[in-house]
C-alpha atoms as a PDB file:
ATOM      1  CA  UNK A   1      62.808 109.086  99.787  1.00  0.00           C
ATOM      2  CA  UNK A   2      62.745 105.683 102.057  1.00  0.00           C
ATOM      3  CA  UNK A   3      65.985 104.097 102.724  1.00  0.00           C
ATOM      4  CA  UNK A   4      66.718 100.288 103.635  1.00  0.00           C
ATOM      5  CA  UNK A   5      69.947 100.900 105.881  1.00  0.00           C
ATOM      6  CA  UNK A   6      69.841 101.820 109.177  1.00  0.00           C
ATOM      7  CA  UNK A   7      72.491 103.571 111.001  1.00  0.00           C
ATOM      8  CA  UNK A   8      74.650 102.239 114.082  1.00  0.00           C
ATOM      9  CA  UNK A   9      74.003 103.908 117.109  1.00  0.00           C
ATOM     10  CA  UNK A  10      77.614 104.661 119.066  1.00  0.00           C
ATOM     11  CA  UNK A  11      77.908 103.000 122.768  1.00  0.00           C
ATOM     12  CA  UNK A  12      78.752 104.931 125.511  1.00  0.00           C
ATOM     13  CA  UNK A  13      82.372 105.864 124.844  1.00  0.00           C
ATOM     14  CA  UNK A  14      81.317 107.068 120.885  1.00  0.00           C
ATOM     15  CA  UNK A  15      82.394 103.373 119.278  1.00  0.00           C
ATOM     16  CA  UNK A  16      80.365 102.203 116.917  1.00  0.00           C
ATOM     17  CA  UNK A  17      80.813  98.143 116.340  1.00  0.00           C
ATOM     18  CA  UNK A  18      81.115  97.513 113.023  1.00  0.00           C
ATOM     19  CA  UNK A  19      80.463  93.668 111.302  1.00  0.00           C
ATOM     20  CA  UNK A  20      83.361  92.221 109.956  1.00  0.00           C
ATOM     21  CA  UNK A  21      81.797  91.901 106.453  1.00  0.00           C
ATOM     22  CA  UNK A  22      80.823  95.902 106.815  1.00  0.00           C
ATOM     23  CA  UNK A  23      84.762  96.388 107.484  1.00  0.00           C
ATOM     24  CA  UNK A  24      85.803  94.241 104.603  1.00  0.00           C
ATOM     25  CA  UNK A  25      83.197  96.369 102.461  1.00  0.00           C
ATOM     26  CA  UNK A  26      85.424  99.305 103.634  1.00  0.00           C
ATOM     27  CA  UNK A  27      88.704  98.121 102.535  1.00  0.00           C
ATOM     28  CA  UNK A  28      87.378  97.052  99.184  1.00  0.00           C
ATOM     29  CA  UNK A  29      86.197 100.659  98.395  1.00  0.00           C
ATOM     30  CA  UNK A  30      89.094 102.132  99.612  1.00  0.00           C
ATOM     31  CA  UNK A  31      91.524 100.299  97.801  1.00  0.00           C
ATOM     32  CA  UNK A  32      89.936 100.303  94.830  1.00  0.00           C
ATOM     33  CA  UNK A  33      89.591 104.311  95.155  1.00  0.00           C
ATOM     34  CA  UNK A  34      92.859 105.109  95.622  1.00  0.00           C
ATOM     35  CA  UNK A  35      94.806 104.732  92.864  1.00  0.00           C
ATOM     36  CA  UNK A  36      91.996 105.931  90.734  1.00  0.00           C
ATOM     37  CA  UNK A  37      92.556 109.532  92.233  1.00  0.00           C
ATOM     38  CA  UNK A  38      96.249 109.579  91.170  1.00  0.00           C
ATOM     39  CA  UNK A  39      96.325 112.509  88.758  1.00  0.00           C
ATOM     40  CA  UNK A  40      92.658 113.506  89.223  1.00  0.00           C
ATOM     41  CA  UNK A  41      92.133 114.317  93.053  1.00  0.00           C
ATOM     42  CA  UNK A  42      93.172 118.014  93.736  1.00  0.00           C
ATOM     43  CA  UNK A  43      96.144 118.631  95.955  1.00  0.00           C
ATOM     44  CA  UNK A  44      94.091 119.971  98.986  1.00  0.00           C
ATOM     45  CA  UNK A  45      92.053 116.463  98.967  1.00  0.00           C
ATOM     46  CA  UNK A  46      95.227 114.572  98.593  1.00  0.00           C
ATOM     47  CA  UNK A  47      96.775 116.877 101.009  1.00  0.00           C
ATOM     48  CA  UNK A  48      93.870 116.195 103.573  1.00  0.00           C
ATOM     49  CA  UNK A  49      93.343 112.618 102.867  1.00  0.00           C
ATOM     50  CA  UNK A  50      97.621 112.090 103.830  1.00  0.00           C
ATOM     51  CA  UNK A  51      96.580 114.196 107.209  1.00  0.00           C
ATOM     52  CA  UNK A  52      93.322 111.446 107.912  1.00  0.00           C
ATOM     53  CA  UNK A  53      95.302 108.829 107.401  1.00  0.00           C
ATOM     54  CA  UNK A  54      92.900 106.629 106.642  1.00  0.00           C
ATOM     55  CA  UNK A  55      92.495 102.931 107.664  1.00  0.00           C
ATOM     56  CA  UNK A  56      92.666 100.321 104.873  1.00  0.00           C
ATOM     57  CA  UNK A  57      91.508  97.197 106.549  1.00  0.00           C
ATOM     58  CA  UNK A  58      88.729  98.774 108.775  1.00  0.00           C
ATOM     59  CA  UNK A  59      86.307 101.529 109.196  1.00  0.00           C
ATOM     60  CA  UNK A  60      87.533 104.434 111.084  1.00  0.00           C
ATOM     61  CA  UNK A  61      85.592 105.649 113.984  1.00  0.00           C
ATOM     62  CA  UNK A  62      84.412 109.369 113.766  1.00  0.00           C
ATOM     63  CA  UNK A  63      86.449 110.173 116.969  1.00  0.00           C
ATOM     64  CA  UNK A  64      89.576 109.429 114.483  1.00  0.00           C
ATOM     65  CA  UNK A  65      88.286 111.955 112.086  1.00  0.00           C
ATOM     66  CA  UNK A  66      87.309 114.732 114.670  1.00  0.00           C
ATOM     67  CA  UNK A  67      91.448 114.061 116.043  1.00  0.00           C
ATOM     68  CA  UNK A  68      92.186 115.673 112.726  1.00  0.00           C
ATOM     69  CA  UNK A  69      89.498 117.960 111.943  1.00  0.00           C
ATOM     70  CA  UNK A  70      88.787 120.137 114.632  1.00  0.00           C
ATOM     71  CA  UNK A  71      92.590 121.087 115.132  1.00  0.00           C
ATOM     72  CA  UNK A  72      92.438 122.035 111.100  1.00  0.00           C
ATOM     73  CA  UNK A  73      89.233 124.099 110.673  1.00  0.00           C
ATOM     74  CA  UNK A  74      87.311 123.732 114.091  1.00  0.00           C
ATOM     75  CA  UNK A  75      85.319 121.318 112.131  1.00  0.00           C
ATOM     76  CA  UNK A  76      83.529 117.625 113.692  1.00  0.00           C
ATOM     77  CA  UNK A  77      81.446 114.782 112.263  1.00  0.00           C
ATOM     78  CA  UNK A  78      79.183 113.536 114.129  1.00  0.00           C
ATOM     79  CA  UNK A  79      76.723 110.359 113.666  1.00  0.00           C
ATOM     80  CA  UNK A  80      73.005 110.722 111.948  1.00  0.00           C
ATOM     81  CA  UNK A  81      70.404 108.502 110.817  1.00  0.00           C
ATOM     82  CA  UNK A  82      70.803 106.924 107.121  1.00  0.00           C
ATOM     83  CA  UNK A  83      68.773 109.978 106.450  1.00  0.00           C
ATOM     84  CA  UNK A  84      68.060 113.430 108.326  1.00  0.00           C
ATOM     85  CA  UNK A  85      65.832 116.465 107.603  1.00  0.00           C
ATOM     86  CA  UNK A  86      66.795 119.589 105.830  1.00  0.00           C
ATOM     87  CA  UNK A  87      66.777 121.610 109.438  1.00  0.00           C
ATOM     88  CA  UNK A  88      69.084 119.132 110.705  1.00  0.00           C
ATOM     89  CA  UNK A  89      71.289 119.179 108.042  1.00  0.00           C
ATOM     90  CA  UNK A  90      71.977 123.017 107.863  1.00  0.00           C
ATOM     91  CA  UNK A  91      71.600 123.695 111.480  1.00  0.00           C
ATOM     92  CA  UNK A  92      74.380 120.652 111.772  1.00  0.00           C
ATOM     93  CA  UNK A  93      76.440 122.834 108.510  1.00  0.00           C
ATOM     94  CA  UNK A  94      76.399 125.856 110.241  1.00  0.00           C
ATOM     95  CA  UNK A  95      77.859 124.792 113.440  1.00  0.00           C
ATOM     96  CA  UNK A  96      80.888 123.262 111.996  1.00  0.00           C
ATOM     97  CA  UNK A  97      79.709 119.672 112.515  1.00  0.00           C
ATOM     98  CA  UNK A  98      79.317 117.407 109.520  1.00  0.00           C
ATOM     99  CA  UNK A  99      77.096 114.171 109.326  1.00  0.00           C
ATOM    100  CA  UNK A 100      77.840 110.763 108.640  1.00  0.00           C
ATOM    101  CA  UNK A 101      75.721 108.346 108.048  1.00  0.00           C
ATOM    102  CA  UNK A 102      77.029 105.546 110.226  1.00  0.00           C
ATOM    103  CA  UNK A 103      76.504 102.136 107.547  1.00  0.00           C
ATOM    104  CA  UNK A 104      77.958 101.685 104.776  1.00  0.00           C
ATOM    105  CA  UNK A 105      76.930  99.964 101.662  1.00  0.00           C
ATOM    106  CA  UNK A 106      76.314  96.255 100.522  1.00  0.00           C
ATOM    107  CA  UNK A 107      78.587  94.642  98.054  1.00  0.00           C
ATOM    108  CA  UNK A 108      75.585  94.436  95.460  1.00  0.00           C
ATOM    109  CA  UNK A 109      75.605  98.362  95.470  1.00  0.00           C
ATOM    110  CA  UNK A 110      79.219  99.004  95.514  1.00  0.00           C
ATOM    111  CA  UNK A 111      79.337 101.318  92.682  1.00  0.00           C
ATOM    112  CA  UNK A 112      76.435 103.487  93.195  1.00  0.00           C
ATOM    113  CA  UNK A 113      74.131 104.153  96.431  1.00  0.00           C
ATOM    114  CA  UNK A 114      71.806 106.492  96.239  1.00  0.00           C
ATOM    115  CA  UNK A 115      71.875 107.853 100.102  1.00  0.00           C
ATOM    116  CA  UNK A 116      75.075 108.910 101.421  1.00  0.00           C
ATOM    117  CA  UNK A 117      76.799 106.491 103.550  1.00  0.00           C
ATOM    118  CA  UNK A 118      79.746 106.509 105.596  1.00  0.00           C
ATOM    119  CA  UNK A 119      82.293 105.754 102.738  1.00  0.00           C
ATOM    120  CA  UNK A 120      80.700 108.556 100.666  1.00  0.00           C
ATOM    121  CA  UNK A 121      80.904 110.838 103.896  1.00  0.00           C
ATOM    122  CA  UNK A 122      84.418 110.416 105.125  1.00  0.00           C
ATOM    123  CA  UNK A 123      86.184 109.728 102.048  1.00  0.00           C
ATOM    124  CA  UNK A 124      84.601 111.777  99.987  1.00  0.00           C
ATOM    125  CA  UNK A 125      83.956 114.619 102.380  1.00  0.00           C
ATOM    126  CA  UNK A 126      86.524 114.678 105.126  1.00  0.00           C
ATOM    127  CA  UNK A 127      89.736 115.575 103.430  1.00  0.00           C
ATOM    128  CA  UNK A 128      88.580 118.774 102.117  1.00  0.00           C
ATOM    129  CA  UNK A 129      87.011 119.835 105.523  1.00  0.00           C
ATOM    130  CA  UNK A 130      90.904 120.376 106.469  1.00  0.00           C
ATOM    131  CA  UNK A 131      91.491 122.664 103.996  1.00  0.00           C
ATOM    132  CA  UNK A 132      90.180 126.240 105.367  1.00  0.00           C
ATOM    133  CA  UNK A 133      88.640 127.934 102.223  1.00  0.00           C
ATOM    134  CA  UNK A 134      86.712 124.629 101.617  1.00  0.00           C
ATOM    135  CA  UNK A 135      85.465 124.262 105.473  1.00  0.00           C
ATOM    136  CA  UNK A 136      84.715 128.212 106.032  1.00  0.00           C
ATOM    137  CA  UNK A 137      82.400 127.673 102.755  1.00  0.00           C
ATOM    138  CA  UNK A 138      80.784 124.836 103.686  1.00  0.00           C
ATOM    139  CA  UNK A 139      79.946 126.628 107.171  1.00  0.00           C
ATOM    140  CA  UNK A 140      78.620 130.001 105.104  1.00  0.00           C
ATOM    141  CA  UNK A 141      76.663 127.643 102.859  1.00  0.00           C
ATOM    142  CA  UNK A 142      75.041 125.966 106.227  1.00  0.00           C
ATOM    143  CA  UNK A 143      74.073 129.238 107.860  1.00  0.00           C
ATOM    144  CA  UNK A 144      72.634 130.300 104.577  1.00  0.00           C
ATOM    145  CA  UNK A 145      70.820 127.171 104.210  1.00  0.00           C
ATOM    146  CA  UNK A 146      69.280 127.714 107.894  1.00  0.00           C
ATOM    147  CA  UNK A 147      67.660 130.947 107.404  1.00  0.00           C
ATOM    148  CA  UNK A 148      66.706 130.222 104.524  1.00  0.00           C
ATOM    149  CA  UNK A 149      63.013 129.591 102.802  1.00  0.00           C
ATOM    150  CA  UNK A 150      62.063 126.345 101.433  1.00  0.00           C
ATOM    151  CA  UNK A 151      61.999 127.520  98.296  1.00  0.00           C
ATOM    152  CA  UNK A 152      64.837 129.394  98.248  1.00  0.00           C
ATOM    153  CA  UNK A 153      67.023 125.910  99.649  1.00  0.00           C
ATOM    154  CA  UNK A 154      65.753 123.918  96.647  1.00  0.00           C
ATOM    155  CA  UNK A 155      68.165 126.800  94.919  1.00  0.00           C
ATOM    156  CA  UNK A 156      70.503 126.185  97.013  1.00  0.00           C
ATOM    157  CA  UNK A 157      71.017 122.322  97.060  1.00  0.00           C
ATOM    158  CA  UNK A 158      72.447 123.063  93.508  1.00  0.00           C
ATOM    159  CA  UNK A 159      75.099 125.510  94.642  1.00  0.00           C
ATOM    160  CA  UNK A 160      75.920 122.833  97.043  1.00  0.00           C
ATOM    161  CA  UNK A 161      75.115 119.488  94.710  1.00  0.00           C
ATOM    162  CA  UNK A 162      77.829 121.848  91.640  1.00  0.00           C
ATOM    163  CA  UNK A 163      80.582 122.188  94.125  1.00  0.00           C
ATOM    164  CA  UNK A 164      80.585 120.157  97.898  1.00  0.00           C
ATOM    165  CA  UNK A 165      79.153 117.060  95.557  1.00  0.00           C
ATOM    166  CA  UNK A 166      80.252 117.397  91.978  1.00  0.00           C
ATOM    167  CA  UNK A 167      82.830 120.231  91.962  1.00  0.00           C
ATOM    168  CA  UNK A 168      85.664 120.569  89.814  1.00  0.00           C
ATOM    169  CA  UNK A 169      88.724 122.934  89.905  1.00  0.00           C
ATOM    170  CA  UNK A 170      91.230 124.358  87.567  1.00  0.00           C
ATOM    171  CA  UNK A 171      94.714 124.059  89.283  1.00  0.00           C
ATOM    172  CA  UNK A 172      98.051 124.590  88.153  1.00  0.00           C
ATOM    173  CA  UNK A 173      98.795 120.869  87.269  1.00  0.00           C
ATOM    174  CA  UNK A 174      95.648 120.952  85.005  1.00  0.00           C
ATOM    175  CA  UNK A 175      91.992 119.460  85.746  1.00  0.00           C
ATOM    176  CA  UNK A 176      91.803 118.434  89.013  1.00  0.00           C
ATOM    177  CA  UNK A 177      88.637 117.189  91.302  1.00  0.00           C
ATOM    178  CA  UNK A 178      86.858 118.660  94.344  1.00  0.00           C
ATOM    179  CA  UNK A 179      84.034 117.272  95.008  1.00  0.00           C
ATOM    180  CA  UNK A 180      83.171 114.245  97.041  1.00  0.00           C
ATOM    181  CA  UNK A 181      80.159 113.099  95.328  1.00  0.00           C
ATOM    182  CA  UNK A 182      82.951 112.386  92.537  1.00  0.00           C
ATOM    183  CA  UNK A 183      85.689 111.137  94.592  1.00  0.00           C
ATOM    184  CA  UNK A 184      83.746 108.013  96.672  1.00  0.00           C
ATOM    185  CA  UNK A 185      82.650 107.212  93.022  1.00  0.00           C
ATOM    186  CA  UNK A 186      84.805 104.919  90.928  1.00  0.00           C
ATOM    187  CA  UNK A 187      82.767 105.396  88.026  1.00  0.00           C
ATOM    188  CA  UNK A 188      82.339 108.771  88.269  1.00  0.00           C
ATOM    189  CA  UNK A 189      86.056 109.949  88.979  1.00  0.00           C
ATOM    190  CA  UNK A 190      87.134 108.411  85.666  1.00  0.00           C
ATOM    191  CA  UNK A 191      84.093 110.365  83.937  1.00  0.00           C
ATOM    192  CA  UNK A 192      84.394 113.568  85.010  1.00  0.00           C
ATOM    193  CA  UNK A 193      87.712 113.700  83.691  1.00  0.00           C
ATOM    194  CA  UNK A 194      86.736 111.657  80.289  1.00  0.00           C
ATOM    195  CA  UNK A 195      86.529 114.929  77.887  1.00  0.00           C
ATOM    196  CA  UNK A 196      82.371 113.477  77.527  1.00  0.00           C
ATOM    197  CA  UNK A 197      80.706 115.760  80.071  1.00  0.00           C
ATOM    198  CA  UNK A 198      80.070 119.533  79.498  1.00  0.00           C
ATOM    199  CA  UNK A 199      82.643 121.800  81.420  1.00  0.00           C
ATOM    200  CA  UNK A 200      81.223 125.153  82.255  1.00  0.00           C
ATOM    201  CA  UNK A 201      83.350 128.445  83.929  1.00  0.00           C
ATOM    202  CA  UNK A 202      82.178 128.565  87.939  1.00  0.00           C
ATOM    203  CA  UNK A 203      79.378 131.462  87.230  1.00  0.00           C
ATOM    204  CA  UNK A 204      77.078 131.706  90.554  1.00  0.00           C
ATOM    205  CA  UNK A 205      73.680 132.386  89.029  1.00  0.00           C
ATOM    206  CA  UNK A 206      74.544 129.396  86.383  1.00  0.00           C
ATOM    207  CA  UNK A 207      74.685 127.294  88.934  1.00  0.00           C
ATOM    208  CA  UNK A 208      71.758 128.281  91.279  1.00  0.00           C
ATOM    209  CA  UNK A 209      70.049 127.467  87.986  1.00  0.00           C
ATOM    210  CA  UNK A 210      71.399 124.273  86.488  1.00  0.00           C
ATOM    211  CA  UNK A 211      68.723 121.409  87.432  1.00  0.00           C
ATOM    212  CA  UNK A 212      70.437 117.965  88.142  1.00  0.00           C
ATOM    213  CA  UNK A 213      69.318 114.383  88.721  1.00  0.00           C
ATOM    214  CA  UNK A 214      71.381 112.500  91.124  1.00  0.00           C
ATOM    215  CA  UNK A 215      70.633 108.914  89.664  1.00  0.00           C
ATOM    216  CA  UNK A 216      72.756 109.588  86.214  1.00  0.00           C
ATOM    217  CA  UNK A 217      76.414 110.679  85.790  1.00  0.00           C
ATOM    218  CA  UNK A 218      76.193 114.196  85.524  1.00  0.00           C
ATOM    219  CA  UNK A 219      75.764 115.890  82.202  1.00  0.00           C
ATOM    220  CA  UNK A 220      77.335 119.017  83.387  1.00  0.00           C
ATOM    221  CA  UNK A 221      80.287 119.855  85.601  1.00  0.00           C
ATOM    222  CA  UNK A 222      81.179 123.165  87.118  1.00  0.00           C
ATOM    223  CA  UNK A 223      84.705 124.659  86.873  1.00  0.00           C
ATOM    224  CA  UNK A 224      86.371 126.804  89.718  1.00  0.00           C
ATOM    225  CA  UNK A 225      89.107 128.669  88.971  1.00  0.00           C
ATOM    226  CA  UNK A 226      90.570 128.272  92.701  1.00  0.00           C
ATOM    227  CA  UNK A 227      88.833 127.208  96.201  1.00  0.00           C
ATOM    228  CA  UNK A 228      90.124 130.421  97.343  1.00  0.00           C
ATOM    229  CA  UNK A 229      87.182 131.780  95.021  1.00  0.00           C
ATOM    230  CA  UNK A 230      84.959 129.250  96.684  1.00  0.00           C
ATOM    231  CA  UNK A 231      85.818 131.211 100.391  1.00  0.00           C
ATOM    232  CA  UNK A 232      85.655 135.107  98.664  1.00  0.00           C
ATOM    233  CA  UNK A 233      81.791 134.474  97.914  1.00  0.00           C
ATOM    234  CA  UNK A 234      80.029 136.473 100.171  1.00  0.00           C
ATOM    235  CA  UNK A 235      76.440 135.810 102.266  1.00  0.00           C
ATOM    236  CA  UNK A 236      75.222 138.848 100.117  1.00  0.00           C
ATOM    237  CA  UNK A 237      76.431 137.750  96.599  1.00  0.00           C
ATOM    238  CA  UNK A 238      75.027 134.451  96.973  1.00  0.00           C
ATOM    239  CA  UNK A 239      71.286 136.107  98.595  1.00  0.00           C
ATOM    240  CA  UNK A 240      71.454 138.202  95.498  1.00  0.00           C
ATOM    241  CA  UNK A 241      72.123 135.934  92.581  1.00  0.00           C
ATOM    242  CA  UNK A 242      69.410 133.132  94.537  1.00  0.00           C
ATOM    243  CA  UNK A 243      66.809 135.867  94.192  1.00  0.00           C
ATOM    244  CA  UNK A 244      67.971 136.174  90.281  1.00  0.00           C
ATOM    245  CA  UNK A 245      67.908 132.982  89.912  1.00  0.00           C
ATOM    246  CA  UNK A 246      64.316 132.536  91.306  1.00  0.00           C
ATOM    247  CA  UNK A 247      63.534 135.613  88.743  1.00  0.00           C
ATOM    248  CA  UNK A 248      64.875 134.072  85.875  1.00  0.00           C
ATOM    249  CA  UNK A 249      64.165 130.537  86.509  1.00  0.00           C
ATOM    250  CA  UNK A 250      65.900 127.086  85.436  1.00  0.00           C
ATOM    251  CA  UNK A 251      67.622 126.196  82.298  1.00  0.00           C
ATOM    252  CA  UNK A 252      66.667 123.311  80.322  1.00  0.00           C
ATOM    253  CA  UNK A 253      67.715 120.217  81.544  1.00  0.00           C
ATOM    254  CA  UNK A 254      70.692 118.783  80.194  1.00  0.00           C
ATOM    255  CA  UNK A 255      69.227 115.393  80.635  1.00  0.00           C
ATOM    256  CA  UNK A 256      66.029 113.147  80.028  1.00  0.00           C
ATOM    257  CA  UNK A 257      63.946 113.730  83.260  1.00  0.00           C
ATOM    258  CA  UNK A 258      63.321 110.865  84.985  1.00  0.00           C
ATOM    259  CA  UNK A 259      59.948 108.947  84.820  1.00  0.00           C
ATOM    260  CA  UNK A 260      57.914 110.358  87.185  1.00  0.00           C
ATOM    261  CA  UNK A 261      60.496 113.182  88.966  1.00  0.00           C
ATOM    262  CA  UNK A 262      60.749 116.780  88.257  1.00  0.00           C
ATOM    263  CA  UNK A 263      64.563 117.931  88.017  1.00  0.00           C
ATOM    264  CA  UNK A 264      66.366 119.181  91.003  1.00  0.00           C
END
């Protein structure tokens, strides 16, 4: 997959120099975000997005993030190219460091962008990383993803895509969201919570076996009963259900493949 944004590269002291028009960009998603998540954001996001404190009017730099971060969970960002390899990406994981794409979307694609950008990254993303069951599983997932084969991460982008991207969780004040594929998206915050798509039980080996396209609102959605439960899955439980899962195979897409593409 090509991309048409490029990343900007920090100067010596870690700033990156953003355009006015890429800051104005920022406050429009932001502000616009917000008050969607009222009611539909789970605590720990809500909890981590009041310790980010997050700039309205401008783009934060990632040195404002990492302030907050690594005194949480040990975690960083750090600055990649609008795209990176799947090495980089779990070596990156499995350190404790998370990447962000540093541009951020033109007003024509406001409400959907296919590659991650820095919007998607730090707002979606960021606030969980304080929470520690969320960061220690994102750090399992990464060392996973590192020694694993390549066949054996195509399994394992789902686990990631059904709860990092597009996870939901059962809380005590009801339906609540997770993931931050979900909360960067306008669109899709109000869907997942709509009563249209299909809410499944968290089940492991469902999951590793659910096929997904990410150009559609998602058919399915993924329920965990607590992050906690996220944290208590172990290295070996996850080894074990990805080699039942590459047994038993995927289940029929929930969705019309897309011209061209295999599922995911």
């Amino acid at each position: 997959m090509g991309t048409h944004y490029h990343a900007h590269q920090p100067d010596g002291q870690g700033l990156i120099a953003y355009s006015q028009e890429e800051h104005a960009t920022w406050q429009t998603l932001i502000e616009r975000q917000l008050p969607c998540l009222e009611g539909r954001a789970c605590r720990q996001y809500q909890e981590g997005l009041s310790l980010l404190d997050l700039p309205r009017d401008r783009i934060p730099q990632l040195g404002e993030i990492n302030a907050v971060l690594t005194p949480c969970t040990g975690w960083s960002v750090v600055a990649v190219p609008a795209l990176i390899s799947f090495d980089r990406f779990f070596d990156l994981l499995a350190h404790r460091q998370f990447p962000v794409a540093t541009f951020i979307r033109r007003r024509e694609e406001l409400d959907y962008l296919q590659e991650p950008d820095i919007f998607h990254e730090i707002f979606g993303h960021c606030a969980m990383l304080t929470n520690p069951a969320f960061a220690n599983f994102t750090h399992t997932y990464g060392q996973l993803g590192l020694a694993a084969s390549k066949e054996e991460r195509v399994f394992l982008a789902r686990l990631y895509w059904f709860t990092v991207e597009f996870g939901l969780l059962q809380s005590p004040e009801g339906l609540r969201i997770y993931g931050g594929g979900i909360l960067s998206s306008i669109g899709e915050t109000t869907y997942a919570l709509s009563g249209r798509p299909r809410l499944e039980p968290f089940r492991l080996l469902d999951v590793l076996r659910t096929p997904y396209r990410i150009d559609i609102m998602q058919p399915i959605y993924y329920v965990l009963p607590s992050l906690d439960s996220l944290y208590q899955l172990t290295r070996e439980e996850i080894l074990v259900s990805l080699a039942q899962a590459r047994a038993l195979g995927l289940f029929a897409p929930a969705y019309p493949p897309k011209p061209g593409r295999a599922a995911g």
